[in-house]
PDB file of N, CA and C in Angstrom:
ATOM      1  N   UNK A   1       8.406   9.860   3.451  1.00  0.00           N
ATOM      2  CA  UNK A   1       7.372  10.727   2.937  1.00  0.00           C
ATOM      3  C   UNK A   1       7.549  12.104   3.565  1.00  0.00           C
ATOM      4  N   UNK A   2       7.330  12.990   3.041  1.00  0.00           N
ATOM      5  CA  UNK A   2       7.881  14.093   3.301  1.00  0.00           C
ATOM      6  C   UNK A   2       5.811  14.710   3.400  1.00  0.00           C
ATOM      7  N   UNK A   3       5.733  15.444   4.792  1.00  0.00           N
ATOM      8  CA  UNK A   3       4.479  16.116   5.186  1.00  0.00           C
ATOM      9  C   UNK A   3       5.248  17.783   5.526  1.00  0.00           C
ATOM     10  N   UNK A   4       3.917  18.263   5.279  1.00  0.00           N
ATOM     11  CA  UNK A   4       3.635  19.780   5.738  1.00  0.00           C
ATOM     12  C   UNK A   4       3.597  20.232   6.996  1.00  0.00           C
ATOM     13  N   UNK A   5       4.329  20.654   7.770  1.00  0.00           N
ATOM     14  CA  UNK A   5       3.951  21.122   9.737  1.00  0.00           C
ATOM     15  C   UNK A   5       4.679  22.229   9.894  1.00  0.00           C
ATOM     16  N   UNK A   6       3.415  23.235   9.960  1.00  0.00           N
ATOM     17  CA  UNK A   6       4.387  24.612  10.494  1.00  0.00           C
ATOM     18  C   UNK A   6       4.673  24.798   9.534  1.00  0.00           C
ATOM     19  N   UNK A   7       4.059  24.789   7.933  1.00  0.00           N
ATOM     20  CA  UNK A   7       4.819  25.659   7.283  1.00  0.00           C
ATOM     21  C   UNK A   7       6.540  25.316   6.698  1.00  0.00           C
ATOM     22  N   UNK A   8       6.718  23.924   7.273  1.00  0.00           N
ATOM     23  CA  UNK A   8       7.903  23.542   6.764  1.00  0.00           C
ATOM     24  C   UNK A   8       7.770  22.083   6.379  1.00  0.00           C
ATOM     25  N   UNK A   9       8.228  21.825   5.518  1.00  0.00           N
ATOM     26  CA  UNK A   9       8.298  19.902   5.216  1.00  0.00           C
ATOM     27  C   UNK A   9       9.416  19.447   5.864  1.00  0.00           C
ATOM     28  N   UNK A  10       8.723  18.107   6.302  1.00  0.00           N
ATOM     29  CA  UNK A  10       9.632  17.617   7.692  1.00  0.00           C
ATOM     30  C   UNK A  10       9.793  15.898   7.102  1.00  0.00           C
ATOM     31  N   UNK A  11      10.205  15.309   7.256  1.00  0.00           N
ATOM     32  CA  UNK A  11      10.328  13.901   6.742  1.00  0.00           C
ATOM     33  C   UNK A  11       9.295  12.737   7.644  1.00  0.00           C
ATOM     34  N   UNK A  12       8.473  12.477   7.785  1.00  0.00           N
ATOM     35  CA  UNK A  12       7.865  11.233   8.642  1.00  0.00           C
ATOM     36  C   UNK A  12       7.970  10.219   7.891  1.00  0.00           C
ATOM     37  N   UNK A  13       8.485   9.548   9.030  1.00  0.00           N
ATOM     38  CA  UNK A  13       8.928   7.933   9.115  1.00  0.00           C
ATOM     39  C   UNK A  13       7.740   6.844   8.582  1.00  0.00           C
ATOM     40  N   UNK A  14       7.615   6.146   7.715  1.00  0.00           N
ATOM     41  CA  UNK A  14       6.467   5.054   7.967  1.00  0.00           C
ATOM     42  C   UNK A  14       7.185   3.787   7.523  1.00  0.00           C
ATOM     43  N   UNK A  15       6.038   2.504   7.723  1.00  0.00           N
ATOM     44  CA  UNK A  15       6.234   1.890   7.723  1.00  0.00           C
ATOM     45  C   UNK A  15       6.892   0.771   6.416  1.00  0.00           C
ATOM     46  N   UNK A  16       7.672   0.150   6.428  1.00  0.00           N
ATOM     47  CA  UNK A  16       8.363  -0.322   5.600  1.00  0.00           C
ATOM     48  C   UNK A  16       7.482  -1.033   4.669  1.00  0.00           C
ATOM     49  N   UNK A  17       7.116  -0.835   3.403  1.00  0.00           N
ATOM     50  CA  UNK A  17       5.825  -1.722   2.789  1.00  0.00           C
ATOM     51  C   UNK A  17       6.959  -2.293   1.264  1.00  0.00           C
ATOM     52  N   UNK A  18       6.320  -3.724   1.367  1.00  0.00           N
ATOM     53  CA  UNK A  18       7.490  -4.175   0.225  1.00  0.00           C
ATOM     54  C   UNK A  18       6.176  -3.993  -1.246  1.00  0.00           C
ATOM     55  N   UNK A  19       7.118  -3.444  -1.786  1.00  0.00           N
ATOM     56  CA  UNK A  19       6.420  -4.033  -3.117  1.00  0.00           C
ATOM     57  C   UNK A  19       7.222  -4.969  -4.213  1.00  0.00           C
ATOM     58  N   UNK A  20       6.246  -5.043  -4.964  1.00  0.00           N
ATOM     59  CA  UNK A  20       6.191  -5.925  -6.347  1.00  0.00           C
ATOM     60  C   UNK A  20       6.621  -5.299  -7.316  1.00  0.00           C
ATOM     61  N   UNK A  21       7.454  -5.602  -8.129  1.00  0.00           N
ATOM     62  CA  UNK A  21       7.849  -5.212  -9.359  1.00  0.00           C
ATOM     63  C   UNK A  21       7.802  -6.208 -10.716  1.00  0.00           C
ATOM     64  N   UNK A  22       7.430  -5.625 -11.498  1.00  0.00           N
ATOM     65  CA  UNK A  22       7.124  -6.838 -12.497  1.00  0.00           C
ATOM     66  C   UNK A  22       8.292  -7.387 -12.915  1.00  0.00           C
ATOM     67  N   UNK A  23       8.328  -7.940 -13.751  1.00  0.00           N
ATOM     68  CA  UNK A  23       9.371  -9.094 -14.449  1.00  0.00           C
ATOM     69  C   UNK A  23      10.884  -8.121 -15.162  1.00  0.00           C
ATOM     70  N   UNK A  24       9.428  -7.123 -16.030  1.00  0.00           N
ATOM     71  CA  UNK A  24      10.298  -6.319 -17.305  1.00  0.00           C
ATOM     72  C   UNK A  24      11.006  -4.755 -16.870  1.00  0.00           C
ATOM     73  N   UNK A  25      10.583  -4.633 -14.983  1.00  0.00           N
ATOM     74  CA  UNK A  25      11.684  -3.243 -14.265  1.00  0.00           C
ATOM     75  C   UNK A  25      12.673  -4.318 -13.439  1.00  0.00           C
ATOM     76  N   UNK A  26      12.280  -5.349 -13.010  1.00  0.00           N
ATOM     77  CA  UNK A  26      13.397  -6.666 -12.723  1.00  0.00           C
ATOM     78  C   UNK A  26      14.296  -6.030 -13.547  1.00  0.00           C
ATOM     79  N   UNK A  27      14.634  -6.739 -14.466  1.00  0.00           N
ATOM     80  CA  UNK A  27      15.483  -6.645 -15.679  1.00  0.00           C
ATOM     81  C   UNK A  27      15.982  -5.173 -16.330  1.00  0.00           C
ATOM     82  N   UNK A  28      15.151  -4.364 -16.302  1.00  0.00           N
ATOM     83  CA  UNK A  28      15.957  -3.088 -16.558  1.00  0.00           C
ATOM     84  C   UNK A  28      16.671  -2.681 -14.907  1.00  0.00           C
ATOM     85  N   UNK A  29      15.965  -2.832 -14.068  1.00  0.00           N
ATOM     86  CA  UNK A  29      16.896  -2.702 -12.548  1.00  0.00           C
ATOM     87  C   UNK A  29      18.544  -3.281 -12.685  1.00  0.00           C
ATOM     88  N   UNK A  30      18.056  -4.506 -13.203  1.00  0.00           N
ATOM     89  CA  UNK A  30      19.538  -5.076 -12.810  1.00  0.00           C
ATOM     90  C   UNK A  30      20.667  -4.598 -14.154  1.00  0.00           C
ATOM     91  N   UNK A  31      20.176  -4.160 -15.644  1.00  0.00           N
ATOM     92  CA  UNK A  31      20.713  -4.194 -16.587  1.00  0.00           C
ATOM     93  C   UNK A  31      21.594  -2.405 -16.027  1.00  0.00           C
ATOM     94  N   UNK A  32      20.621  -1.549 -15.616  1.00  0.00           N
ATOM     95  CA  UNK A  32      20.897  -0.434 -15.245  1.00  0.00           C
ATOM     96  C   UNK A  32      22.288  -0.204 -13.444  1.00  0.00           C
ATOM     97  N   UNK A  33      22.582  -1.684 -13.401  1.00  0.00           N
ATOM     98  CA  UNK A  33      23.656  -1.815 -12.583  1.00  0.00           C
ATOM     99  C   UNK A  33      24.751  -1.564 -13.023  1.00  0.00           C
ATOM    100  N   UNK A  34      24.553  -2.347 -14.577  1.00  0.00           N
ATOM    101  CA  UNK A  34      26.088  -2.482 -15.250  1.00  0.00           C
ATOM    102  C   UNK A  34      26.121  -1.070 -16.315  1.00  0.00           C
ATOM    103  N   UNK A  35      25.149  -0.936 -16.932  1.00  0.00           N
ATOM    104  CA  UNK A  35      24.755   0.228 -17.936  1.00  0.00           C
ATOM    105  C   UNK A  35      23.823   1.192 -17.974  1.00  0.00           C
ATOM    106  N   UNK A  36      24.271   2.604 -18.123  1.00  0.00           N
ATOM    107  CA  UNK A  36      22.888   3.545 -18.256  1.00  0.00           C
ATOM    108  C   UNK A  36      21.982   3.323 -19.357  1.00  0.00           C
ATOM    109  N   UNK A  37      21.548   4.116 -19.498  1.00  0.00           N
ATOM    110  CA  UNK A  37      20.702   4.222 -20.720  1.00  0.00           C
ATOM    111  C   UNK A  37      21.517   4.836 -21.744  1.00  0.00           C
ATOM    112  N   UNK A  38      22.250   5.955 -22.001  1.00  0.00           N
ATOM    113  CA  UNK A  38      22.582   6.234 -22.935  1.00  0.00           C
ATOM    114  C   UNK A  38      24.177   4.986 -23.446  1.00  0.00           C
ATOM    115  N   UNK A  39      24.276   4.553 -22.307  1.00  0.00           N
ATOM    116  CA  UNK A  39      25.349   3.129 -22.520  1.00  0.00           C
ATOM    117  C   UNK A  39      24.921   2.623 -23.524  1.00  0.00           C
ATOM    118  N   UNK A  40      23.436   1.978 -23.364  1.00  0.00           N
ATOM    119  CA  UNK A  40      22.478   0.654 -24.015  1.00  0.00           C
ATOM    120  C   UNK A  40      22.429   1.008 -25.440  1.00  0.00           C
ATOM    121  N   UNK A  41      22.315   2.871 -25.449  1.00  0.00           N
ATOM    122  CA  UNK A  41      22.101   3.326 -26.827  1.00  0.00           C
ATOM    123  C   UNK A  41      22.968   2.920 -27.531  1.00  0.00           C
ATOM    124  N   UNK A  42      24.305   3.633 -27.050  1.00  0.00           N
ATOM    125  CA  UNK A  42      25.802   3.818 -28.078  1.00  0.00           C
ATOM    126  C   UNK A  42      26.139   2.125 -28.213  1.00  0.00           C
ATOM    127  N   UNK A  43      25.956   1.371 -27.613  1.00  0.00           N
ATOM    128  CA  UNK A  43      26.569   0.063 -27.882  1.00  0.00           C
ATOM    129  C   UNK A  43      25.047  -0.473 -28.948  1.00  0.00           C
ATOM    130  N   UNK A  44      23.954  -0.051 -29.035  1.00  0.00           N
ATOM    131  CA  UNK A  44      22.935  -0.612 -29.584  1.00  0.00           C
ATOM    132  C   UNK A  44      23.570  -0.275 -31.446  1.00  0.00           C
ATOM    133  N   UNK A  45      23.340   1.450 -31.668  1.00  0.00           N
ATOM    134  CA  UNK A  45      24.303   1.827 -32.811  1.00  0.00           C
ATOM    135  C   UNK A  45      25.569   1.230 -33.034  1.00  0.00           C
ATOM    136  N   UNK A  46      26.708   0.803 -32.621  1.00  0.00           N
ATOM    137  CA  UNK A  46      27.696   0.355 -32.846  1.00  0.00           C
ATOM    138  C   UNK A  46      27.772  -1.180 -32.866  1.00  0.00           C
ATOM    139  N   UNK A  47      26.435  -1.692 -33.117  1.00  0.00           N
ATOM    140  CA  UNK A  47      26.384  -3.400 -32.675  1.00  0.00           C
ATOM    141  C   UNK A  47      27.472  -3.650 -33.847  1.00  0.00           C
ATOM    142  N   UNK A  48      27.199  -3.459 -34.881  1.00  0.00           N
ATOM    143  CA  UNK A  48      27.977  -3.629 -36.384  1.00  0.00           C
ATOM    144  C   UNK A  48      29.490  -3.265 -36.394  1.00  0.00           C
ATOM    145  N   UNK A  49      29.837  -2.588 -35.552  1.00  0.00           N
ATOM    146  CA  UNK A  49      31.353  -1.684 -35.910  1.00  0.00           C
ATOM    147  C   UNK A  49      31.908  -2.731 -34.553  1.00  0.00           C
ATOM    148  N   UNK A  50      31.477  -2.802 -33.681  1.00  0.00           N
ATOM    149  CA  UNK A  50      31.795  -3.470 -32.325  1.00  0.00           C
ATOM    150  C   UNK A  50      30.949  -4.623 -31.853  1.00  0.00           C
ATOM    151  N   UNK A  51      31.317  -5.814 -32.299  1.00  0.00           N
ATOM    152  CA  UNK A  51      30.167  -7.098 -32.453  1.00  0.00           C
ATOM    153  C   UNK A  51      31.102  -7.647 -31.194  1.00  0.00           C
ATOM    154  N   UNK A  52      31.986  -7.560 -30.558  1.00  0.00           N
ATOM    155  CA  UNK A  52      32.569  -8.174 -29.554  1.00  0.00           C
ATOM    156  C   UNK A  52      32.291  -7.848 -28.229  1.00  0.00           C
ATOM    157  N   UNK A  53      31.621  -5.960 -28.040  1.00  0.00           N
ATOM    158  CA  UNK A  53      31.085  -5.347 -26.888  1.00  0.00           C
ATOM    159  C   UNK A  53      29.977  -5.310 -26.967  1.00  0.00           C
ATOM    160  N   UNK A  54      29.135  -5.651 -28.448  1.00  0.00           N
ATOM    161  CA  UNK A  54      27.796  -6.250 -28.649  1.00  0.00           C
ATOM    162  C   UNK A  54      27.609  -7.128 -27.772  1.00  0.00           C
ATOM    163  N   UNK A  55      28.584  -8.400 -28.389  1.00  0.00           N
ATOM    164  CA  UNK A  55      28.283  -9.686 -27.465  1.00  0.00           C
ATOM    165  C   UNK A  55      28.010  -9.439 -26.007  1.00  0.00           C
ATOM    166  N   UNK A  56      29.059  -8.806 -25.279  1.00  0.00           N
ATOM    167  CA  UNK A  56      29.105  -8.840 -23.804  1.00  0.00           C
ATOM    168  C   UNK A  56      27.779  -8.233 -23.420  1.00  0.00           C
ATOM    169  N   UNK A  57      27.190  -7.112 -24.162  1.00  0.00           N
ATOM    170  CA  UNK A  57      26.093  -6.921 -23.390  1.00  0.00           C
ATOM    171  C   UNK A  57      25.033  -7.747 -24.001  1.00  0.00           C
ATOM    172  N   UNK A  58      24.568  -8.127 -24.349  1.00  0.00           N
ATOM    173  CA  UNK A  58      23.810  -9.076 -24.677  1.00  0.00           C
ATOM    174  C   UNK A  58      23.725 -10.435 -24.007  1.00  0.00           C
ATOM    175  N   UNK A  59      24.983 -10.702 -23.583  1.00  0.00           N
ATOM    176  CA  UNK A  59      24.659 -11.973 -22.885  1.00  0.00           C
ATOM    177  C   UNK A  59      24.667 -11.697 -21.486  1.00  0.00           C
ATOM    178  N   UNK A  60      25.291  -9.998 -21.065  1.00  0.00           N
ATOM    179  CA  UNK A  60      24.717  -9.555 -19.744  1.00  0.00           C
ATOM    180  C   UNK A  60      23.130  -9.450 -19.854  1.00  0.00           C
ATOM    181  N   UNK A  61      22.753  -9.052 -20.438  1.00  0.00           N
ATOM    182  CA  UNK A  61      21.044  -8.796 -20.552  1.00  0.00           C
ATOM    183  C   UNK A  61      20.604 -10.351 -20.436  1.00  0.00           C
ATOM    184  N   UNK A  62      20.855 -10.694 -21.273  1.00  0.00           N
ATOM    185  CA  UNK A  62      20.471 -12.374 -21.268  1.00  0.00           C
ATOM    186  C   UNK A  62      19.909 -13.106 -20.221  1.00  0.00           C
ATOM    187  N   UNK A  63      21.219 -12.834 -19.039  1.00  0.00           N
ATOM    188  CA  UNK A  63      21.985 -13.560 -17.789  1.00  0.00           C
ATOM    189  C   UNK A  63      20.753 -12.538 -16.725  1.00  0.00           C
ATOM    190  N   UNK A  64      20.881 -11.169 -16.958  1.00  0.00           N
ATOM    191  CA  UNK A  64      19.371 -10.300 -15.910  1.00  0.00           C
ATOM    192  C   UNK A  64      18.078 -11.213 -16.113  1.00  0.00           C
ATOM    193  N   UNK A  65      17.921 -11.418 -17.579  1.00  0.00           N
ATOM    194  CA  UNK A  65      16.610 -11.878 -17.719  1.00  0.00           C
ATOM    195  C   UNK A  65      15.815 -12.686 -16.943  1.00  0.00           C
ATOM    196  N   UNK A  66      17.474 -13.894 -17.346  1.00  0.00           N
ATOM    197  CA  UNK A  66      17.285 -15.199 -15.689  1.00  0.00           C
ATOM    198  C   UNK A  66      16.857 -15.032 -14.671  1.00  0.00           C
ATOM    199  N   UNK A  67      18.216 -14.027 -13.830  1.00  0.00           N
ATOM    200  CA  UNK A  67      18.065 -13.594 -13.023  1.00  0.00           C
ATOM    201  C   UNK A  67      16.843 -13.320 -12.602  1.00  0.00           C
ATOM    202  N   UNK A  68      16.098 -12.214 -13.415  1.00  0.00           N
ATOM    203  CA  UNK A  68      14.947 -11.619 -13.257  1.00  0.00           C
ATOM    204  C   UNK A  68      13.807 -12.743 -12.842  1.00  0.00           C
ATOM    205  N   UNK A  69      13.666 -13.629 -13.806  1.00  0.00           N
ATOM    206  CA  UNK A  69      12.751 -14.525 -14.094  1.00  0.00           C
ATOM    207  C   UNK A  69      12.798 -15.581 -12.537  1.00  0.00           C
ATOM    208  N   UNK A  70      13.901 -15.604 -12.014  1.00  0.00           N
ATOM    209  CA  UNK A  70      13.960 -16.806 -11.312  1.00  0.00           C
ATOM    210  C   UNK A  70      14.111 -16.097  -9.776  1.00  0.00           C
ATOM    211  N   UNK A  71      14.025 -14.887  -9.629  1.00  0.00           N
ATOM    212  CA  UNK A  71      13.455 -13.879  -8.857  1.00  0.00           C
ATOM    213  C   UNK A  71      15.187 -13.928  -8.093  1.00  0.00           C
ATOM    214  N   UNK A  72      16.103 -14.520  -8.093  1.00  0.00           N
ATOM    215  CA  UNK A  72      17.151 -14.573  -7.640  1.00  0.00           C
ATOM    216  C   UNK A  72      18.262 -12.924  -7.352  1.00  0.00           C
TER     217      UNK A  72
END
């Protein structure tokens, strides 16, 4: 966290607090390992012209979902 002292921002340290993330940033977290966003796009448009790099991401998404779901 970044505070005000003197007129300058200085970084203070705190304490490590875990949070929770729901199910459905799970799953874009882990999908956004392998692919950006504009990745997800161009392969989304080309599902039809390219049904073979369709597949792969799709059953990567698939496989996050799990992942996601089974908190692993």
């Amino acid at each position: 966290m970044m505070i005000l002292k003197d007129g300058c921002y200085v970084v203070k340290e705190e304490e490590c607090m875990e949070v929770a993330f729901s199910y459905e940033e799970r799953v874009v977290s882990l999908i956004r390992q392998k692919y950006s966003l504009d990745e997800e796009l161009a392969i989304q448009r080309q599902r039809d012209t390219k049904p073979d790099e369709f597949q792969l991401y799709f059953e990567y998404c698939e496989a996050c979902k799990k992942q996601a779901a089974t908190g692993a």
